[in-house]
PDB file of N, CA and C in Angstrom:
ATOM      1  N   UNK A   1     -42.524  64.264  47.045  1.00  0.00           N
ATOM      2  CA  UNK A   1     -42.701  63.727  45.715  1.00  0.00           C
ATOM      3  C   UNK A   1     -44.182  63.516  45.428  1.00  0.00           C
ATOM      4  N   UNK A   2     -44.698  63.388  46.258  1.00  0.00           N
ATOM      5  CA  UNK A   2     -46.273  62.876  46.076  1.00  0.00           C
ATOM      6  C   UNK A   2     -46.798  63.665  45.655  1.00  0.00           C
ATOM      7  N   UNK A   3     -46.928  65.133  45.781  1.00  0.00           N
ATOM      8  CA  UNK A   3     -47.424  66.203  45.422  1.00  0.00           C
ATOM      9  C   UNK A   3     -46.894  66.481  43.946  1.00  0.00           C
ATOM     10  N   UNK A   4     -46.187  66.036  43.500  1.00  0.00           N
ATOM     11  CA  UNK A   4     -45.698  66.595  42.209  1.00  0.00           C
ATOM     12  C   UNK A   4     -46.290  65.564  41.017  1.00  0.00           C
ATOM     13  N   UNK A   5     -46.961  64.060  41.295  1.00  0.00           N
ATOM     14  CA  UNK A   5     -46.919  62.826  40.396  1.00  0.00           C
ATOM     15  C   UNK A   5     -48.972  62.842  41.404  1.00  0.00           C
ATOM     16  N   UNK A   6     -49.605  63.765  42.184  1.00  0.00           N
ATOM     17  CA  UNK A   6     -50.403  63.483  42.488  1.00  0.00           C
ATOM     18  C   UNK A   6     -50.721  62.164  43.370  1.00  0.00           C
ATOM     19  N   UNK A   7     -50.034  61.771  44.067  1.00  0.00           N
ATOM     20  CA  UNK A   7     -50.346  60.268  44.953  1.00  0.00           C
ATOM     21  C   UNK A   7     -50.540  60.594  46.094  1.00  0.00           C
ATOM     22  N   UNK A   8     -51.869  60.239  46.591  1.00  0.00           N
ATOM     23  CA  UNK A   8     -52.586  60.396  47.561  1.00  0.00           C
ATOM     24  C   UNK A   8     -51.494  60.215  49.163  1.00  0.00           C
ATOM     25  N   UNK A   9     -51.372  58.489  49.229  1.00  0.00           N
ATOM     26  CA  UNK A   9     -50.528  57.879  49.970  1.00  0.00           C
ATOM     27  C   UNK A   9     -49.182  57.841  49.631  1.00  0.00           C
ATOM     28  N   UNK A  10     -48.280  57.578  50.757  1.00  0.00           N
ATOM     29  CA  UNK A  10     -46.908  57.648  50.592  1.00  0.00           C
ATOM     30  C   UNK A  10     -46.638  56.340  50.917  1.00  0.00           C
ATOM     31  N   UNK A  11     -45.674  56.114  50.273  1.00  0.00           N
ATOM     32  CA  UNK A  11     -44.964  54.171  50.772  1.00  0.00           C
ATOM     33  C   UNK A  11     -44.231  54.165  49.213  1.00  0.00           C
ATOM     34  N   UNK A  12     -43.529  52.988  49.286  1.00  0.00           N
ATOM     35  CA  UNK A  12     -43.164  52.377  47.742  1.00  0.00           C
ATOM     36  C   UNK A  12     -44.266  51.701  47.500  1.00  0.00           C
ATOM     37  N   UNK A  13     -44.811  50.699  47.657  1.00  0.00           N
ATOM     38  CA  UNK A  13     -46.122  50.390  47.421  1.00  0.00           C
ATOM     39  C   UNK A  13     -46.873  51.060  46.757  1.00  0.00           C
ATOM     40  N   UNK A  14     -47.255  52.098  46.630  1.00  0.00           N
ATOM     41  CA  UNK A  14     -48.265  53.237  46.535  1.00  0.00           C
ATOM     42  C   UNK A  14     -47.325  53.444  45.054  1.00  0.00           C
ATOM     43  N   UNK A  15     -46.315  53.582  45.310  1.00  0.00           N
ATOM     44  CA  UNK A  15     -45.551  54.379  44.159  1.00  0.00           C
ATOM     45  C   UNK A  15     -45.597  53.510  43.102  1.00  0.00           C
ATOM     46  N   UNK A  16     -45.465  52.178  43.400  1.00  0.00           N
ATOM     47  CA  UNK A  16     -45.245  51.382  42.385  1.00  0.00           C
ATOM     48  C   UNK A  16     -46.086  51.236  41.168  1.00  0.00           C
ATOM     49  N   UNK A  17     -47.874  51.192  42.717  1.00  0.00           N
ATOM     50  CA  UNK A  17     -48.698  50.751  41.693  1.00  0.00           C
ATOM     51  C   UNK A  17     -48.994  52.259  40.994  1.00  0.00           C
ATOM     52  N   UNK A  18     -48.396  53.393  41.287  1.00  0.00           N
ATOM     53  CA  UNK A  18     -48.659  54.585  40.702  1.00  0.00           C
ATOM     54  C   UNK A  18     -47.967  54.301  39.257  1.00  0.00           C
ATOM     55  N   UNK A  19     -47.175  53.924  39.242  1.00  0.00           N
ATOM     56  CA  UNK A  19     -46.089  53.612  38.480  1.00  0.00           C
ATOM     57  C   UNK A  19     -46.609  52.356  36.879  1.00  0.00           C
ATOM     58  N   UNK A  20     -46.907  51.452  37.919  1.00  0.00           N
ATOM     59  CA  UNK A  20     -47.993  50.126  36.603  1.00  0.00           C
ATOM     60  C   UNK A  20     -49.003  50.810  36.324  1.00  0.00           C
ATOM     61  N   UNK A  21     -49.743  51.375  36.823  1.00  0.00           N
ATOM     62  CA  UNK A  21     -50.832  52.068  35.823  1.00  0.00           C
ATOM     63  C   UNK A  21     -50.752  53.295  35.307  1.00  0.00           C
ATOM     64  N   UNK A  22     -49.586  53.971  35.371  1.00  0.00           N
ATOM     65  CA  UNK A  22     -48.985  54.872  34.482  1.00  0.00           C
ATOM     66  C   UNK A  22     -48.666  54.415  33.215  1.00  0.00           C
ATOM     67  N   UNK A  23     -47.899  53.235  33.408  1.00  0.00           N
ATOM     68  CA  UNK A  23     -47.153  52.407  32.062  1.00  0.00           C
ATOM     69  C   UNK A  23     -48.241  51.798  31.261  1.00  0.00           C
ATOM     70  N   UNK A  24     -49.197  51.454  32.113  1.00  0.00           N
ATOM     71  CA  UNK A  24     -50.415  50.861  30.772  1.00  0.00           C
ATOM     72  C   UNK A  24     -50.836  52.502  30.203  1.00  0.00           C
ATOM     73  N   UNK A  25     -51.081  53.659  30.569  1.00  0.00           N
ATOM     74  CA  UNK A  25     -51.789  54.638  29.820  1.00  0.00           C
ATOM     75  C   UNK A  25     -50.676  54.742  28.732  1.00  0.00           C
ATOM     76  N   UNK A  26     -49.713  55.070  28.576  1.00  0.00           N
ATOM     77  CA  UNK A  26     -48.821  55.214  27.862  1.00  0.00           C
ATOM     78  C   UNK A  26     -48.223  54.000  27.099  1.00  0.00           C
ATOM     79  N   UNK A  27     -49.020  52.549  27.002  1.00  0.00           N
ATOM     80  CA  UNK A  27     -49.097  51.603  26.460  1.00  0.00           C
ATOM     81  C   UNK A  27     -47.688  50.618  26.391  1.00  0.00           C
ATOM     82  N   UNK A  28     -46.956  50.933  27.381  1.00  0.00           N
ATOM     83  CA  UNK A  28     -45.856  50.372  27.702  1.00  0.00           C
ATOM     84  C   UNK A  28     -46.056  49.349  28.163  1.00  0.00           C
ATOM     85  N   UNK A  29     -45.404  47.606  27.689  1.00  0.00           N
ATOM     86  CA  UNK A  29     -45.706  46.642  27.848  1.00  0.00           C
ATOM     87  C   UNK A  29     -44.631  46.322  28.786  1.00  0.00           C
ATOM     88  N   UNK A  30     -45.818  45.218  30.068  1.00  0.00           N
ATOM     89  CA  UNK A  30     -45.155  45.307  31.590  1.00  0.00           C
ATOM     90  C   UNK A  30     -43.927  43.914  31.429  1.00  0.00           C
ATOM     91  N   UNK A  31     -44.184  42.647  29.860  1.00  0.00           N
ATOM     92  CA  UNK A  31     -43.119  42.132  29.830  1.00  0.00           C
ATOM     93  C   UNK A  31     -42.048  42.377  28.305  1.00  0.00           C
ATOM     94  N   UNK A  32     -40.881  41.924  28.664  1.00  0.00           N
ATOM     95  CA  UNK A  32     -39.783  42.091  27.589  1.00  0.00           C
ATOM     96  C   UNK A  32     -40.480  41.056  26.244  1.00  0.00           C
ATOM     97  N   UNK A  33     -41.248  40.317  26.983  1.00  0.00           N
ATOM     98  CA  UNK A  33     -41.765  38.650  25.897  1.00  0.00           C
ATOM     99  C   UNK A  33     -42.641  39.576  24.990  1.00  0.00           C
ATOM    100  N   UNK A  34     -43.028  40.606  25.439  1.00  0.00           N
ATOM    101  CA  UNK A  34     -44.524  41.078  24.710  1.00  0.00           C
ATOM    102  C   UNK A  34     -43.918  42.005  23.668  1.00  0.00           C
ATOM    103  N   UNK A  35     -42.582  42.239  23.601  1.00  0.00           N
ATOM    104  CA  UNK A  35     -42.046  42.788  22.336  1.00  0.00           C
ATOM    105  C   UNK A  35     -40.841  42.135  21.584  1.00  0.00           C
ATOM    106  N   UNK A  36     -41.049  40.599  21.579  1.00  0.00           N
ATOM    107  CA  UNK A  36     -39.999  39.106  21.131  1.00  0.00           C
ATOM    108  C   UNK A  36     -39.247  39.184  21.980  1.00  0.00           C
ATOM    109  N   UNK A  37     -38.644  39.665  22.979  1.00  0.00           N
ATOM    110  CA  UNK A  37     -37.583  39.488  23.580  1.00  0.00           C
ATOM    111  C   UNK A  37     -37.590  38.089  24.865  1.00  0.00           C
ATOM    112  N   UNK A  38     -36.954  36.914  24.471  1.00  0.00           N
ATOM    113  CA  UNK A  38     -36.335  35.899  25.307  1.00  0.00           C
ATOM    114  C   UNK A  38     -35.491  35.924  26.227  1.00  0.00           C
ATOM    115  N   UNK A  39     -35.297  34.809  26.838  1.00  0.00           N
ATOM    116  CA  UNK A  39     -34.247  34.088  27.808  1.00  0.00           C
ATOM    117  C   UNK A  39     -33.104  33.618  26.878  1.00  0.00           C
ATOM    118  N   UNK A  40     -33.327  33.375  26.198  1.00  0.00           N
ATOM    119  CA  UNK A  40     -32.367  32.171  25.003  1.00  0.00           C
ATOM    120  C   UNK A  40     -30.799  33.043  25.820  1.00  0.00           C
ATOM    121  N   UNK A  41     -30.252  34.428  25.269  1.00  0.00           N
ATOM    122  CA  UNK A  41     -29.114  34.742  25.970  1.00  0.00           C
ATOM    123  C   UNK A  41     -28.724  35.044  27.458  1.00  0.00           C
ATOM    124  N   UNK A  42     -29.753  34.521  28.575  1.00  0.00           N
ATOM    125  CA  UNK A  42     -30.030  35.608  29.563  1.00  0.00           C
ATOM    126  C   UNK A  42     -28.534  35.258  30.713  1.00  0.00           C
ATOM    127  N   UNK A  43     -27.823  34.241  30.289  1.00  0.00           N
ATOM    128  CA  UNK A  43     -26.351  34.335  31.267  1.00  0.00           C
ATOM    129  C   UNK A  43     -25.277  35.057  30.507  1.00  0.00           C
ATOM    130  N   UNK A  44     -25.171  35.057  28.950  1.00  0.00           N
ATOM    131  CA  UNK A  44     -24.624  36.117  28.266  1.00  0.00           C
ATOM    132  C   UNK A  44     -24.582  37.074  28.819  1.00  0.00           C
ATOM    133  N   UNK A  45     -26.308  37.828  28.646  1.00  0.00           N
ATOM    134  CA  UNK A  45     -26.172  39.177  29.069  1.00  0.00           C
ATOM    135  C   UNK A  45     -26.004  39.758  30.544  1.00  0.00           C
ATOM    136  N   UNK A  46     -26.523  38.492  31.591  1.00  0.00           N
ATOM    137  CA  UNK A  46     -26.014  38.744  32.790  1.00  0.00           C
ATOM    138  C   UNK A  46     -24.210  39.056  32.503  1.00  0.00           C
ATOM    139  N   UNK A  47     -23.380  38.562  32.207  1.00  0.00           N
ATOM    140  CA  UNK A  47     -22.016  38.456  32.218  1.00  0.00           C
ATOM    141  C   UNK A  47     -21.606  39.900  31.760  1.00  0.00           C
ATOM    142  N   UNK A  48     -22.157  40.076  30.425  1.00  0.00           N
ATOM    143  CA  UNK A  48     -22.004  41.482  29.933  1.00  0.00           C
ATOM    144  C   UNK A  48     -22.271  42.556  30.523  1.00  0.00           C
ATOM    145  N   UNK A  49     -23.154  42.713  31.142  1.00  0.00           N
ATOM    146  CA  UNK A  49     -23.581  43.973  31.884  1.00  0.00           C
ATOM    147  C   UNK A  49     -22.820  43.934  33.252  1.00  0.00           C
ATOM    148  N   UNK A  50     -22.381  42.642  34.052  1.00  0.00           N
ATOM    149  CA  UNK A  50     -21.291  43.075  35.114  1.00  0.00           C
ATOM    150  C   UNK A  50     -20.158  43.632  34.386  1.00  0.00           C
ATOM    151  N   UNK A  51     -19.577  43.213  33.127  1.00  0.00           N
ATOM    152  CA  UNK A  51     -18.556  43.547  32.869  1.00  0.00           C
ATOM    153  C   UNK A  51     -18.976  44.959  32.324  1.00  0.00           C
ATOM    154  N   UNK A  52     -19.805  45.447  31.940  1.00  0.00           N
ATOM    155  CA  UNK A  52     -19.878  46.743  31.805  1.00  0.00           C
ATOM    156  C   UNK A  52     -19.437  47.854  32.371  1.00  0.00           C
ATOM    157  N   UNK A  53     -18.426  48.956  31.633  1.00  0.00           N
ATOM    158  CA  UNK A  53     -17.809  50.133  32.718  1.00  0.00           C
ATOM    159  C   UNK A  53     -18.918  50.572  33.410  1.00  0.00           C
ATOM    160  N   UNK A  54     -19.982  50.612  32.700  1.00  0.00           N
ATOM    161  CA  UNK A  54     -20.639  51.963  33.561  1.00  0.00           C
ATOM    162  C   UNK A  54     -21.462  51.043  34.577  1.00  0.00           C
ATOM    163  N   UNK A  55     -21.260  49.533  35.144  1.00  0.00           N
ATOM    164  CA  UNK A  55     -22.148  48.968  36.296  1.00  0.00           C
ATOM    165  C   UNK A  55     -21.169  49.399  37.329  1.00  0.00           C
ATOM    166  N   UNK A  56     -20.188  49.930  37.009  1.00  0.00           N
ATOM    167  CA  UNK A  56     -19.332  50.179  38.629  1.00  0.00           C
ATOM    168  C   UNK A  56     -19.820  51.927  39.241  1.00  0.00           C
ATOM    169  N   UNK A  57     -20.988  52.007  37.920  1.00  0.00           N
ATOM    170  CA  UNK A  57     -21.278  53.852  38.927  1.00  0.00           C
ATOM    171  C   UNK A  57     -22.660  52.732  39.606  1.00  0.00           C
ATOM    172  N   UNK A  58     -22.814  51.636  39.848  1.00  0.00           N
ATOM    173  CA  UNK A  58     -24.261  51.270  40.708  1.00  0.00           C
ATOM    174  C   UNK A  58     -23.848  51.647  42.317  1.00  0.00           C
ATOM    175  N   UNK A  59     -24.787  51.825  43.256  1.00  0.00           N
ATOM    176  CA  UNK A  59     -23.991  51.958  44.482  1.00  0.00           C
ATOM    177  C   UNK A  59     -24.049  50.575  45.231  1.00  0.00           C
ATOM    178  N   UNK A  60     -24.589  49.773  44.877  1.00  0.00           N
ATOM    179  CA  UNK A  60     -24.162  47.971  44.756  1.00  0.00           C
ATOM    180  C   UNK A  60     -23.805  47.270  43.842  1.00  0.00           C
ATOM    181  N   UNK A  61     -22.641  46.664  43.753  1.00  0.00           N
ATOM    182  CA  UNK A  61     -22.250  45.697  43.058  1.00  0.00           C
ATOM    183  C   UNK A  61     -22.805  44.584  43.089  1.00  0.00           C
ATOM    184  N   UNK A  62     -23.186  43.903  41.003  1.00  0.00           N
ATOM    185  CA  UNK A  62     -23.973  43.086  41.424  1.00  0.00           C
ATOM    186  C   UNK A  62     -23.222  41.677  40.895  1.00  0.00           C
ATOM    187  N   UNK A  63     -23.617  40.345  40.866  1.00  0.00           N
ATOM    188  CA  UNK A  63     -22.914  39.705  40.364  1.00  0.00           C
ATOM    189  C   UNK A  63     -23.399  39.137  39.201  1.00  0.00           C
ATOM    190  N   UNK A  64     -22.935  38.679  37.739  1.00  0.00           N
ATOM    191  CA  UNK A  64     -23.151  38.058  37.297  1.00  0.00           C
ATOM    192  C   UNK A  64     -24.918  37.489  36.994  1.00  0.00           C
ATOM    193  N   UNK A  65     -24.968  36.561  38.143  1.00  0.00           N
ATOM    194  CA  UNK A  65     -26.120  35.846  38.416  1.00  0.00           C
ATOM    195  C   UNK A  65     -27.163  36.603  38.969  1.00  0.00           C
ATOM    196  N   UNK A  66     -26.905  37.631  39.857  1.00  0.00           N
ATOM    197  CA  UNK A  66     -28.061  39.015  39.751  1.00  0.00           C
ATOM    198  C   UNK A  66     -28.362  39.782  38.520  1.00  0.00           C
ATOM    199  N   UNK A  67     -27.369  40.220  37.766  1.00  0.00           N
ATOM    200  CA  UNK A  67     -28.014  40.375  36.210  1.00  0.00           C
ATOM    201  C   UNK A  67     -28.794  39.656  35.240  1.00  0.00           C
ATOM    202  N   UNK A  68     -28.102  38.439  35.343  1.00  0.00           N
ATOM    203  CA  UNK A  68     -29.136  37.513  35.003  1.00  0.00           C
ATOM    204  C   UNK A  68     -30.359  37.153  35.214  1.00  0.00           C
ATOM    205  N   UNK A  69     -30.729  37.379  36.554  1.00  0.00           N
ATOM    206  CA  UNK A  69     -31.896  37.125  37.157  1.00  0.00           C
ATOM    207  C   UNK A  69     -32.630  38.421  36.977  1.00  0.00           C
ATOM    208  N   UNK A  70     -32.084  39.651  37.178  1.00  0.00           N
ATOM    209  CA  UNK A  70     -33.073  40.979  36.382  1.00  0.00           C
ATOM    210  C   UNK A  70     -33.498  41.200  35.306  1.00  0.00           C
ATOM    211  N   UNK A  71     -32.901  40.731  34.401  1.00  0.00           N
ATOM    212  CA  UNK A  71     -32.794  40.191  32.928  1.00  0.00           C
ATOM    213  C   UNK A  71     -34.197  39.050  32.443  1.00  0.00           C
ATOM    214  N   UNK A  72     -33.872  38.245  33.621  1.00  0.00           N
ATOM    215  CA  UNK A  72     -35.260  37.334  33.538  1.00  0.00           C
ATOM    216  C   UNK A  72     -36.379  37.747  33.868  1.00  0.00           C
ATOM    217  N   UNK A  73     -36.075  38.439  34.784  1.00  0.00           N
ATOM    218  CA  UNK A  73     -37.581  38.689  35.535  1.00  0.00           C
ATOM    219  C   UNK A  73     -38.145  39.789  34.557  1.00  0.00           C
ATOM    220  N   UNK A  74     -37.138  40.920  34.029  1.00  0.00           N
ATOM    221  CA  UNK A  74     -37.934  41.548  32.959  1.00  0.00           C
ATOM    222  C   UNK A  74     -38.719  40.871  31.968  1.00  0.00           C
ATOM    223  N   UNK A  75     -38.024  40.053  31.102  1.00  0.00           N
ATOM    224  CA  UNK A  75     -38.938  38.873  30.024  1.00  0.00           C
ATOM    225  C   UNK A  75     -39.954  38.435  31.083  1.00  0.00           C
ATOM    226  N   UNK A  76     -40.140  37.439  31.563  1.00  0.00           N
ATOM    227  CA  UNK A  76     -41.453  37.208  32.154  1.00  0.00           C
ATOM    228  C   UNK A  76     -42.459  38.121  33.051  1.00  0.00           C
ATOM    229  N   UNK A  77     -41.635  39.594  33.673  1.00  0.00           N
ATOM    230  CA  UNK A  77     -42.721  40.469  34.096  1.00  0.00           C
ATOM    231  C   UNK A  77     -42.890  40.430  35.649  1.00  0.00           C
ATOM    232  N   UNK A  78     -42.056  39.660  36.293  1.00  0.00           N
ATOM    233  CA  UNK A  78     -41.448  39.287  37.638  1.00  0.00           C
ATOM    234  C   UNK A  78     -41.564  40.673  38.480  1.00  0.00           C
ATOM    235  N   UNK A  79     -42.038  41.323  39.003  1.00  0.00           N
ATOM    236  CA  UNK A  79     -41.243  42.176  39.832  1.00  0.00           C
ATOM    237  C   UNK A  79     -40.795  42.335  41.004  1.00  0.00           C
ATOM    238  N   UNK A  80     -40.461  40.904  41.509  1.00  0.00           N
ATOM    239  CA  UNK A  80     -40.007  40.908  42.618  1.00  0.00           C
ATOM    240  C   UNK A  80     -38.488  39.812  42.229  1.00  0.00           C
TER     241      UNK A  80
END
């Protein structure tokens, strides 16, 4: 893969930050807040997206409270 996206080093690491400074050239904002988007629904939409048909093609099932928490961490920019 490295050869095809130009990245020197191999790791996820490497990829990632290949990855964040890709998204600033192309002016893609790194939080959900930076285009209005809140918390106000964020156990709603955790709930909704488990119940979603298409979360059962994930190859982990997640719960509830893991959607929620991906959900958050997008708005504030979390990536871990």
């Amino acid at each position: 893969m490295n050869r095809f996206i130009e990245i020197e080093q191999s790791g996820v690491e490497t990829f990632i930050d290949w990855v964040l400074k890709f998204r600033i050239q192309l002016s893609i904002p790194h939080k959900l807040s930076e285009i209005g988007i809140n918390n106000t629904d964020s156990k709603t939409i955790g709930h909704m997206a488990q119940q979603e048909p298409s979360a059962s093609g994930n190859p982990k099932s997640l719960s509830a409270e893991c959607y929620t928490q991906i959900f958050e961490n997008t708005v504030s920019g979390k990536l871990s």
